[in-house]
Protein backbone atom coordinates (compact mmCIF):
# COMPACT_ATOMS: atom_id res chain seq x y z
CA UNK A 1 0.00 0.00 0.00
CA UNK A 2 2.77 2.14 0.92
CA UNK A 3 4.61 1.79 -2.41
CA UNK A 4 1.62 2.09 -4.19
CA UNK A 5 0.80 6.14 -2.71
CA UNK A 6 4.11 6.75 -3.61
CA UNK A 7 3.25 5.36 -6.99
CA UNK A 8 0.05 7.94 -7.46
CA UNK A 9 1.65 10.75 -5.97
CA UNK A 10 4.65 10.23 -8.96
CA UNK A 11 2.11 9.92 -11.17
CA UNK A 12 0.17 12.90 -11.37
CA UNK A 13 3.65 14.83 -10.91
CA UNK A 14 4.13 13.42 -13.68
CA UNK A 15 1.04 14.62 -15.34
CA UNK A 16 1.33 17.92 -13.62
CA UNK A 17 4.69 18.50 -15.03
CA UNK A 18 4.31 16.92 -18.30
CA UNK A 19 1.21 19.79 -18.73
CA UNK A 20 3.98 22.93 -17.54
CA UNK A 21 1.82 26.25 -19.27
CA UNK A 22 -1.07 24.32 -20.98
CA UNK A 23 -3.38 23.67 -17.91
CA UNK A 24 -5.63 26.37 -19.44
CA UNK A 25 -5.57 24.17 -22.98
CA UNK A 26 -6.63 20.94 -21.44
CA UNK A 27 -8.95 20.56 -18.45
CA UNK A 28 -8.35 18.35 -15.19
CA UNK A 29 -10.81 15.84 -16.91
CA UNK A 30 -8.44 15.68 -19.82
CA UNK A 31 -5.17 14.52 -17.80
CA UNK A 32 -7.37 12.09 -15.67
CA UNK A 33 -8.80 10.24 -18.92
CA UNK A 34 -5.25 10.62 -20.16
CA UNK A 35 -3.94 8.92 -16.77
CA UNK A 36 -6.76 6.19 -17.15
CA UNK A 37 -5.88 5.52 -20.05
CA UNK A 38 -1.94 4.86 -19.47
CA UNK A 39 -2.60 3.29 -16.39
CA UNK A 40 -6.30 1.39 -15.95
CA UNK A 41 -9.21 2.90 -14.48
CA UNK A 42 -8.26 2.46 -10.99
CA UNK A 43 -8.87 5.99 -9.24
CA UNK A 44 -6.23 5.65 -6.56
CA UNK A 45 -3.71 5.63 -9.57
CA UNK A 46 -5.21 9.04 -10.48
CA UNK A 47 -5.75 11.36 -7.95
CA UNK A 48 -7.01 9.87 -4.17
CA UNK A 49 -10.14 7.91 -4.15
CA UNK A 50 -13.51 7.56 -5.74
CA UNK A 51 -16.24 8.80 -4.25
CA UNK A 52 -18.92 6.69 -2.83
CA UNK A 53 -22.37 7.91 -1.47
CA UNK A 54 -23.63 6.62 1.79
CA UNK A 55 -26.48 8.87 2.29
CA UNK A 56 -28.57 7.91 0.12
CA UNK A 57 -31.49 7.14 2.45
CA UNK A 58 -30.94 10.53 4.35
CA UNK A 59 -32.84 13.56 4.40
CA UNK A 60 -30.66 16.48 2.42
CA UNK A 61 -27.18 15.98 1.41
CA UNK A 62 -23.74 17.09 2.67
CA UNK A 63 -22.51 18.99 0.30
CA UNK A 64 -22.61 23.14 0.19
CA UNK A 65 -24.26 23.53 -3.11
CA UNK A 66 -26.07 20.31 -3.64
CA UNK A 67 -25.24 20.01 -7.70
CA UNK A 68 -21.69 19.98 -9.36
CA UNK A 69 -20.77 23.31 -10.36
CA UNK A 70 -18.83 24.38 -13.20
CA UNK A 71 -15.48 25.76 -11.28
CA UNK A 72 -12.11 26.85 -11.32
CA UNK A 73 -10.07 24.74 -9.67
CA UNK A 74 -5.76 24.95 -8.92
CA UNK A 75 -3.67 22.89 -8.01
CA UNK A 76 0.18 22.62 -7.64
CA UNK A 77 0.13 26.05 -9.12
CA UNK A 78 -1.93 24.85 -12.27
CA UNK A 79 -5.13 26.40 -12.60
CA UNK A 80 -7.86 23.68 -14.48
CA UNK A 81 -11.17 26.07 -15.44
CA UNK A 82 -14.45 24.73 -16.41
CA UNK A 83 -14.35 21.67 -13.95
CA UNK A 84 -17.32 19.70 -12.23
CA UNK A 85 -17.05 20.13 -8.52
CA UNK A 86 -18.57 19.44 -4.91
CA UNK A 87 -17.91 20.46 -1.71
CA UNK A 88 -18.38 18.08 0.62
CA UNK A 89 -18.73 20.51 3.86
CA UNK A 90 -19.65 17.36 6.22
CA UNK A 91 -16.62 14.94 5.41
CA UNK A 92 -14.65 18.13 4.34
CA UNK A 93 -13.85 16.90 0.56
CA UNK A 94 -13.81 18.34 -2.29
CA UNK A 95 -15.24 15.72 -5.31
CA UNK A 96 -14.72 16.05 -8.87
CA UNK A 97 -17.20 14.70 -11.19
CA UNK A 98 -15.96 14.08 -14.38
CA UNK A 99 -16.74 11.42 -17.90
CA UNK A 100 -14.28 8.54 -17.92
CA UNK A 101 -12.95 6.76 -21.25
CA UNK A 102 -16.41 4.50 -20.83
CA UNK A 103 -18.92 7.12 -20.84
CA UNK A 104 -19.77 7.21 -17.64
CA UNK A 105 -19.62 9.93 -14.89
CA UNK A 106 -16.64 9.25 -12.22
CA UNK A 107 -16.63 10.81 -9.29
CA UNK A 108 -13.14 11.58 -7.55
CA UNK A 109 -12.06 12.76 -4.00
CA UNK A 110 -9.54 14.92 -4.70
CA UNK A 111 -6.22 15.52 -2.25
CA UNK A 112 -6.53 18.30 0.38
CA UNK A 113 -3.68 18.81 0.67
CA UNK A 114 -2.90 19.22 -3.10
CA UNK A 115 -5.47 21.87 -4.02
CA UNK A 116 -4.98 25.18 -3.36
CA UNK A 117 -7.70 26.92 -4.17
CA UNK A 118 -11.13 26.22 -6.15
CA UNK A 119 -14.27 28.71 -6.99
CA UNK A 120 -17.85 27.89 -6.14
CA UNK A 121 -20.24 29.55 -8.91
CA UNK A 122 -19.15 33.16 -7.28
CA UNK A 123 -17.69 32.07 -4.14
CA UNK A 124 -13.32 31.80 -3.63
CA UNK A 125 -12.35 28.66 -1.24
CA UNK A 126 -8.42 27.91 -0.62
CA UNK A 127 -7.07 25.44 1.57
CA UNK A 128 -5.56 27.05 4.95
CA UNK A 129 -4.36 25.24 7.83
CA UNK A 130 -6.93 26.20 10.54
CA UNK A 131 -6.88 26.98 14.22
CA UNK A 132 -6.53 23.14 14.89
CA UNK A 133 -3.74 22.79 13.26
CA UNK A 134 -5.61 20.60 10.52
CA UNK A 135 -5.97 21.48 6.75
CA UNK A 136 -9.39 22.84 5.66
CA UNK A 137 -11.06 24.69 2.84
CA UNK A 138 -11.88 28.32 3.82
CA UNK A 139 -14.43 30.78 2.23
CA UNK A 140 -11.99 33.60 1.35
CA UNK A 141 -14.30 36.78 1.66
CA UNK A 142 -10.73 39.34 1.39
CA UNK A 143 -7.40 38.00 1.72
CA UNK A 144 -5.20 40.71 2.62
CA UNK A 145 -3.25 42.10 5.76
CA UNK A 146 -6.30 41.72 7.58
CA UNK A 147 -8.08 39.16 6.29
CA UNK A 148 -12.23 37.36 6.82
CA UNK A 149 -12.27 33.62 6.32
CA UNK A 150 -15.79 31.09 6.76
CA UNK A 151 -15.49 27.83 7.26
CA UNK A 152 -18.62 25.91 6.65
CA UNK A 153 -20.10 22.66 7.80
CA UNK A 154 -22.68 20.58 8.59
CA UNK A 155 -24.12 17.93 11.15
CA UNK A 156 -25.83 14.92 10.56
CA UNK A 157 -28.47 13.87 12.80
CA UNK A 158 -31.22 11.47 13.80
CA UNK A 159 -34.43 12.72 13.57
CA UNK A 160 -37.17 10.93 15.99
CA UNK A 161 -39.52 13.38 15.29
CA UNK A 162 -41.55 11.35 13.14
CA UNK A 163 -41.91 7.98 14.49
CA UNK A 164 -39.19 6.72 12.52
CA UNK A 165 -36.12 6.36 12.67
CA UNK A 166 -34.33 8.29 9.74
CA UNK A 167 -31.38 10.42 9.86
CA UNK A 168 -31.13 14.62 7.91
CA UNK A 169 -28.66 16.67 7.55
CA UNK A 170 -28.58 20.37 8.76
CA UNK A 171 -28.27 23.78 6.68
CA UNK A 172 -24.77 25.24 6.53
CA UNK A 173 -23.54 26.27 9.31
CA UNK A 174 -20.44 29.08 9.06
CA UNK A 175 -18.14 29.75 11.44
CA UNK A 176 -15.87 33.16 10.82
CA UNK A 177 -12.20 34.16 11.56
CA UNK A 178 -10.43 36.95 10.93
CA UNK A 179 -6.69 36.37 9.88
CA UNK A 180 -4.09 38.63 11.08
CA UNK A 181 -0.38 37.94 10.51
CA UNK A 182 -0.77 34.31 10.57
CA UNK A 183 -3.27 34.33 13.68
CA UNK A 184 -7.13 33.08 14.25
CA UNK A 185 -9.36 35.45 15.58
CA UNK A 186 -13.05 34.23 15.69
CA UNK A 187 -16.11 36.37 15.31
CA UNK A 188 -20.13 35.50 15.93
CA UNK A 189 -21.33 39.23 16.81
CA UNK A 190 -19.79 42.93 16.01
CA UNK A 191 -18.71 42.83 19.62
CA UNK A 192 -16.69 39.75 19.10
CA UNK A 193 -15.25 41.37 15.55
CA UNK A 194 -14.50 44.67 17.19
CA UNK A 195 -12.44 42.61 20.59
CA UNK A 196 -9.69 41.87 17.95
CA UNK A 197 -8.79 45.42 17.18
CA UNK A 198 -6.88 47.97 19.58
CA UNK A 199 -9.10 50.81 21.45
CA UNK A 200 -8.55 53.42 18.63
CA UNK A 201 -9.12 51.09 15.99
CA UNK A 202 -12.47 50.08 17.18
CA UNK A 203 -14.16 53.11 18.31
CA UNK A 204 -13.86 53.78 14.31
CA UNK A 205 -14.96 50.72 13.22
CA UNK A 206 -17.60 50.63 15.51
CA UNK A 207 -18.72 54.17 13.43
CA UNK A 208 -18.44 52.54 10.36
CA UNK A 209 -20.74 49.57 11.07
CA UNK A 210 -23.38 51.99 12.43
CA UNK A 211 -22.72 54.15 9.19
CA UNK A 212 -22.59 51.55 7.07
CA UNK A 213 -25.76 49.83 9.03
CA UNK A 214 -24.17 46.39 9.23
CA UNK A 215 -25.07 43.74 11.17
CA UNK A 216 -22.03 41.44 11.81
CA UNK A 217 -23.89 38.69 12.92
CA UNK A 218 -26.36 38.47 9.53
CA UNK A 219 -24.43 40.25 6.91
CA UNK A 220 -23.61 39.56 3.57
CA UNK A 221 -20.23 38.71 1.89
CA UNK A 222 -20.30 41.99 0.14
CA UNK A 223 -20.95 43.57 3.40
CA UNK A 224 -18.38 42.03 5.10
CA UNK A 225 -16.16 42.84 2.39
CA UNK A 226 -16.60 46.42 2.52
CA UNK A 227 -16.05 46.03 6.19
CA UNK A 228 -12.90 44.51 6.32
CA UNK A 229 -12.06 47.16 3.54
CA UNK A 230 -12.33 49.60 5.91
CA UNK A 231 -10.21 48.31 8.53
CA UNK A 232 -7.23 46.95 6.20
CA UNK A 233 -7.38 50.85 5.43
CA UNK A 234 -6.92 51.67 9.56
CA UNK A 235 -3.21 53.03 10.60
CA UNK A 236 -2.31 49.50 12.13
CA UNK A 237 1.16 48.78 14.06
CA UNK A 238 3.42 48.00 11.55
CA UNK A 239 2.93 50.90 9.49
């Protein structure tokens, strides 16, 4: 087993480096087929795992949009556009869906720890290491010196409401950091957001959000955005 991770990891260097400037010519889907082809159709000697559905029985699904979307998707510094993906927000994996040499859709668990970022129809995810110390895909809402990252999940649970016994799984739930020089700084409410800046600093953010009438707690991405905006535009420290 050992020999045989080594065995994918060489091989889709190999395809990776083989490919050098021409991700954008041929999609992800393109050097899969390419690697099925060369080397049989087992997945592991592609990229990971396949994908297998469990919950099939269950109420929902654990995935953040619950269709593939068409997405951008990089990895090792290649960028692959136009590629089927879901994000499994339960299991934290990201799945590509793609047609194999047979016809037939193939779905693919790709390696965390090999994808740096991916797009969700508007949404930006990259892979950070998070306050556990454990690799995870993060909603990027600004990545700069001060910067807002969501992570999302959700639970699965058995519902005895009915009689029977059946499990569901929840809505997303999002839990948001801000990211300042290479620190965690969680945030439910605009009093836990404005805790992470100094005195001066928050008595003006604390104008803005009454300005700008936003609610930390409930507010958009594009409210957020303009938020953190503002206070990357603050006198901070090191400046």
């Amino acid at each position: 087993m050992h020999m045989k991770r080594e065995l994918t990891f060489l091989i889709l260097m190999v395809l990776l480096s083989i490919a050098g400037g021409r991700a954008y010519g041929q999609s992800l889907s393109d050097y899969l087929t390419d690697c099925e082809r060369k080397y049989g159709s087992d997945a592991d000697l592609v990229n990971g795992e396949k994908y297998f559905y469990p919950y099939s029985s269950s109420d929902g699904d654990p995935f953040f949009f619950s269709g593939s979307e068409s997405s951008e998707i990089r990895i090792k510094g290649k960028d692959f556009e136009g590629q089927s993906l879901r994000y499994d927000i339960y299991n934290h994996l990201l799945v590509l869906d793609y047609e194999d040499v047979y016809g037939g859709t193939t779905s693919l668990v790709m390696r965390n720890e090999w994808v740096e970022s991916f797009s969700l129809s508007s949404l930006q995810f990259k892979g950070v290491t998070g306050p556990e110390g454990e690799l995870n895909f993060f909603q990027v809402i600004m990545d700069s010196r001060v910067s807002c990252l969501y992570r999302w999940s959700k639970e699965y649970q058995l519902n005895l409401s009915s009689g029977v016994q059946n499990y569901y799984f929840t809505e997303p739930q999002k839990e948001a950091f801000l990211f300042i020089a290479d620190e965690f700084y969680p945030f439910k409410s605009t009093r836990s957001f404005l805790k992470v800046f100094n005195d001066e600093q928050q008595k003006a953010i604390k104008l803005f959000i009454r300005q700008a009438k936003i609610r930390v707690k409930n507010s958009t991405d594009s409210q957020m955005r303009h938020l953190i905006e503002y206070c990357n535009s603050l006198p901070h420290e090191d400046s």
